[in-house]
Protein backbone atom coordinates (compact mmCIF):
# COMPACT_ATOMS: atom_id res chain seq x y z
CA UNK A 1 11.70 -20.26 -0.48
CA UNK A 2 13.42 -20.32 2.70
CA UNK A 3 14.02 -16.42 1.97
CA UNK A 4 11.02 -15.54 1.40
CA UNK A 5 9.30 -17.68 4.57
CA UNK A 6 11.94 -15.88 6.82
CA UNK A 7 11.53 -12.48 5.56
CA UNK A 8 7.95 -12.77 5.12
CA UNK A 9 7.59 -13.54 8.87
CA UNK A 10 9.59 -11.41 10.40
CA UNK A 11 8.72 -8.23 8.50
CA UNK A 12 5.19 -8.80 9.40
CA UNK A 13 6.02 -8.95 13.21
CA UNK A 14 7.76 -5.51 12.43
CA UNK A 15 5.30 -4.11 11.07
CA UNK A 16 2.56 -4.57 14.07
CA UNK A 17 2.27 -1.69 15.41
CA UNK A 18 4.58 0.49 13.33
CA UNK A 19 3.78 3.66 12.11
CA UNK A 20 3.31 3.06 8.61
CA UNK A 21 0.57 0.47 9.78
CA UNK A 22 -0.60 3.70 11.81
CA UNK A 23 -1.11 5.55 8.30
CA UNK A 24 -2.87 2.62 6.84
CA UNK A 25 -5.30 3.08 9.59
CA UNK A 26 -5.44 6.80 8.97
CA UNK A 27 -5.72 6.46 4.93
CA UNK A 28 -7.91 3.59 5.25
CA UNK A 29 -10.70 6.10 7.36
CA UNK A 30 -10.89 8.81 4.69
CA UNK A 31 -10.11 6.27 1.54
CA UNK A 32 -11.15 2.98 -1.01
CA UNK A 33 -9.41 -0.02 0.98
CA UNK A 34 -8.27 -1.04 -2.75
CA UNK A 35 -6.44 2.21 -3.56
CA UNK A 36 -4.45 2.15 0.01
CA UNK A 37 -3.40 -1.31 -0.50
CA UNK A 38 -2.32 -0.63 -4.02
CA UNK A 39 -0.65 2.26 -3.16
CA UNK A 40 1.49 0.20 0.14
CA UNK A 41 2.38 -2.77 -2.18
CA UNK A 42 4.08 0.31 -4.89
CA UNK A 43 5.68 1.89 -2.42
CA UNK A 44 6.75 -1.38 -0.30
CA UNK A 45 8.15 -2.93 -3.57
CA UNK A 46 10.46 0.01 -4.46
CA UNK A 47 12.03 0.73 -1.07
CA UNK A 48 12.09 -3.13 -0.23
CA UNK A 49 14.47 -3.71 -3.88
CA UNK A 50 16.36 -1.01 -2.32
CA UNK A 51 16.79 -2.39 1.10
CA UNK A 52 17.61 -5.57 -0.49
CA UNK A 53 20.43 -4.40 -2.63
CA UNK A 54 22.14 -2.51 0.14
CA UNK A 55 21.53 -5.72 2.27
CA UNK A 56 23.03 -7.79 -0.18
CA UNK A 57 26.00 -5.56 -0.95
CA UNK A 58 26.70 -5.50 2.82
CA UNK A 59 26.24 -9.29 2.61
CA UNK A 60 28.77 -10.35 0.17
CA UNK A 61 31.35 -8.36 2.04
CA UNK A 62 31.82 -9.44 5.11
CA UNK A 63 32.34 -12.60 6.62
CA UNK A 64 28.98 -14.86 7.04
CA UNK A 65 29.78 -15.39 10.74
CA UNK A 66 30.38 -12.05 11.42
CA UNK A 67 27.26 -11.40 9.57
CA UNK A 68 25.26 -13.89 11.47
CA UNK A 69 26.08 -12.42 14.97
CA UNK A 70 25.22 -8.52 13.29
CA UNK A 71 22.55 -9.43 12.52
CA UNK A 72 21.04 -11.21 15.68
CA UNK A 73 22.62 -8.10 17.45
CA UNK A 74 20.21 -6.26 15.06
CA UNK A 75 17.38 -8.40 15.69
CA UNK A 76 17.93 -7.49 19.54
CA UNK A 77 17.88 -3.88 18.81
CA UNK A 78 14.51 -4.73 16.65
CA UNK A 79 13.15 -6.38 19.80
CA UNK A 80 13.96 -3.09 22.00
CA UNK A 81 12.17 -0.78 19.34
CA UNK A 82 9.07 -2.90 19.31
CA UNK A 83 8.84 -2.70 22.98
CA UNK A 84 9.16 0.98 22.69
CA UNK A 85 6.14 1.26 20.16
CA UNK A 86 5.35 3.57 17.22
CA UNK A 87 3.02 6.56 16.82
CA UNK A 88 2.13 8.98 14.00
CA UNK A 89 4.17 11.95 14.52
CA UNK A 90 2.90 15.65 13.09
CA UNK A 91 4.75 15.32 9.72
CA UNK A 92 2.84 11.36 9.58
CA UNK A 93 -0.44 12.91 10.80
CA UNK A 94 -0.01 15.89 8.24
CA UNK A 95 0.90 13.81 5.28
CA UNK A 96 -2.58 11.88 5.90
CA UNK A 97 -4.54 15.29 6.01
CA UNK A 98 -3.04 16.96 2.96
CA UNK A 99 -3.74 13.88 0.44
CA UNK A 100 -6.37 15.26 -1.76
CA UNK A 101 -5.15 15.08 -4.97
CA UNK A 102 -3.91 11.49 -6.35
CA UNK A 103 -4.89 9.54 -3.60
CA UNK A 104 -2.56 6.67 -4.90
CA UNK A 105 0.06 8.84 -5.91
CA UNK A 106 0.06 10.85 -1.79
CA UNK A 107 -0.16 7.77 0.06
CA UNK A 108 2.21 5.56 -2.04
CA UNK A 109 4.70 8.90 -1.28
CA UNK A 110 3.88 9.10 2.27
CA UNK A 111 4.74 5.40 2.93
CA UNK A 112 8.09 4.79 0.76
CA UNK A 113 9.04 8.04 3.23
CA UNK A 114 7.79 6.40 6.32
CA UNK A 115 9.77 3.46 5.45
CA UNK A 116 13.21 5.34 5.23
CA UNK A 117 15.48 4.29 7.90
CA UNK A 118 12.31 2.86 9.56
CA UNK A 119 12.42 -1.06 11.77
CA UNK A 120 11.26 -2.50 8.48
CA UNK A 121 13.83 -1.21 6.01
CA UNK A 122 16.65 -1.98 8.41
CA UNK A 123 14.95 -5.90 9.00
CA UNK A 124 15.05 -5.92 5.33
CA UNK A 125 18.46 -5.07 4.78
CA UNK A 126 19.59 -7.26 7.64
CA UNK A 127 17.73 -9.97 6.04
CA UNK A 128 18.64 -9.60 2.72
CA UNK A 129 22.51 -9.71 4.08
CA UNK A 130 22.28 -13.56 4.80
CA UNK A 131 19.24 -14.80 2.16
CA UNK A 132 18.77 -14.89 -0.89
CA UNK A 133 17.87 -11.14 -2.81
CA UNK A 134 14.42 -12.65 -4.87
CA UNK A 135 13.42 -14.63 -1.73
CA UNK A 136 13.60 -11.34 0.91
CA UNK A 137 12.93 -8.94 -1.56
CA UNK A 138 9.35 -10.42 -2.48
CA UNK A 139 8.65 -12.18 1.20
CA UNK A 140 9.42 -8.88 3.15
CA UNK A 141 7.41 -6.87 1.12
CA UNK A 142 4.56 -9.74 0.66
CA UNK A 143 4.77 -9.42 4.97
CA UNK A 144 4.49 -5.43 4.96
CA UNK A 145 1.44 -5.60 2.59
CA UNK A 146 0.26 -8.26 4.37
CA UNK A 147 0.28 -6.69 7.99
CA UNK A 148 -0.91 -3.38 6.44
CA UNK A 149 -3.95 -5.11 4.71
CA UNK A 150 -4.88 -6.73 8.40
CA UNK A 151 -4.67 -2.90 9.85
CA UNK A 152 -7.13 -1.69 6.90
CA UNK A 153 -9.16 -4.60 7.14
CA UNK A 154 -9.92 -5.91 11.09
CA UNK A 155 -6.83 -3.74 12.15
CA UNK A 156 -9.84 -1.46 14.12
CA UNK A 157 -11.77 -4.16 15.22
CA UNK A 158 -9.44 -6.70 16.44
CA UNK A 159 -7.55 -3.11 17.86
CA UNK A 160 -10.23 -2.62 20.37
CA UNK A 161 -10.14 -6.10 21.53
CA UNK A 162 -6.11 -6.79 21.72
CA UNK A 163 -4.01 -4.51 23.20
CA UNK A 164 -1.15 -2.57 21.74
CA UNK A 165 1.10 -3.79 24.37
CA UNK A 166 0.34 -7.50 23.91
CA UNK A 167 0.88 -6.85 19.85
CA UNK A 168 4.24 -5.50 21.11
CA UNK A 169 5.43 -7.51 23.73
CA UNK A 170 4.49 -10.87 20.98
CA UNK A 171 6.47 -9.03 18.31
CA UNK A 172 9.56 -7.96 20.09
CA UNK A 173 9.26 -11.51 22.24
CA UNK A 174 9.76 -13.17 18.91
CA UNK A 175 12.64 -10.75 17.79
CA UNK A 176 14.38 -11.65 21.15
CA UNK A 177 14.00 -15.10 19.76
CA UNK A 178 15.53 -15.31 16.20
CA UNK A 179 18.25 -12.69 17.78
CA UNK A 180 19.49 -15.08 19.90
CA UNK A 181 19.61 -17.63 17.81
CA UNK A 182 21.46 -15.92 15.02
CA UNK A 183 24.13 -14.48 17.44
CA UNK A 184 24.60 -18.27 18.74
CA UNK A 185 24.73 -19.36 15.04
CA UNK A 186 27.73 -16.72 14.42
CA UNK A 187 29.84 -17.65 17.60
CA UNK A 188 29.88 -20.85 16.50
């Protein structure tokens, strides 16, 4: 449970903001709430089992202080790339305009390729390097769906009240926080 709880938590924080939240958004204006959501938790699970596999591989070989002190050097790096923010580039933008067809099928596509080497995918693996595969397998993609379901839901409403920045600063403030502690944990 401890897995999950972790992965769960931090996943969500690195998903505020991100550009595949950005799509949700975008899907979520032309699109059934329901399908989107559907279509996220598809694509989440798949590349999430995948993230976790290579985390866990990565894991089991190396050392766990060693692993420890990557991965709060990771978390750093996490912090920096929050603080830096996310925006729909013309490939993101375009995938959004051309989904016509399945609407499940396009936007469960258009996310599992967002996520490729994306903040998310790389928490995961880091994650999944120290915890337990189940645990950060089904708590980082429970905090993906999660974060995208607030962006379909109130993501527009509460966006107009809190700013981007203070989402940002929040997220990468906490990132700051567990990397620190996990490179202290490794030096130890």
């Amino acid at each position: 449970m401890d897995a999950f709880f972790i992965s769960f938590g931090v996943i969500f924080l690195a998903e505020l903001g991100d550009k595949s939240q950005l799509m949700a958004l975008a899907f979520a204006a032309r699109y059934r709430a329901t399908t989107i959501l559907a279509a996220i938790t598809a694509a989440t699970t798949l590349a999430h089992f995948f993230s976790v596999l290579v985390g866990s591989a990565i894991g089991n070989a190396l050392p766990t202080r060693l692993m420890s002190t990557l991965a709060g050097i990771a978390f750093l790096g996490f912090a920096a790339w929050t603080l830096r923010g996310d925006a729909l580039d013309d490939d993101d933008a375009a995938r959004v305009e051309r989904s016509t067809r399945s609407v499940f099928l396009a936007v469960g596509v258009a996310f599992f390729l967002a996520e490729l080497g994306d903040k998310t995918m790389l928490a995961t693996i880091t994650l999944a390097a120290d915890n337990g595969f189940v645990g950060t397998w089904t708590g980082s993609t429970a905090g993906m769906v999660a974060a995208d379901a607030l962006a379909i839901v109130v993501g527009h409403r509460l966006g107009t009240r809190l700013p981007d920045k203070a989402i940002r600063v929040g997220a990468a403030a906490t990132f700051v926080v567990f990397g620190i502690w996990l490179v202290i944990e490794g030096l130890r």
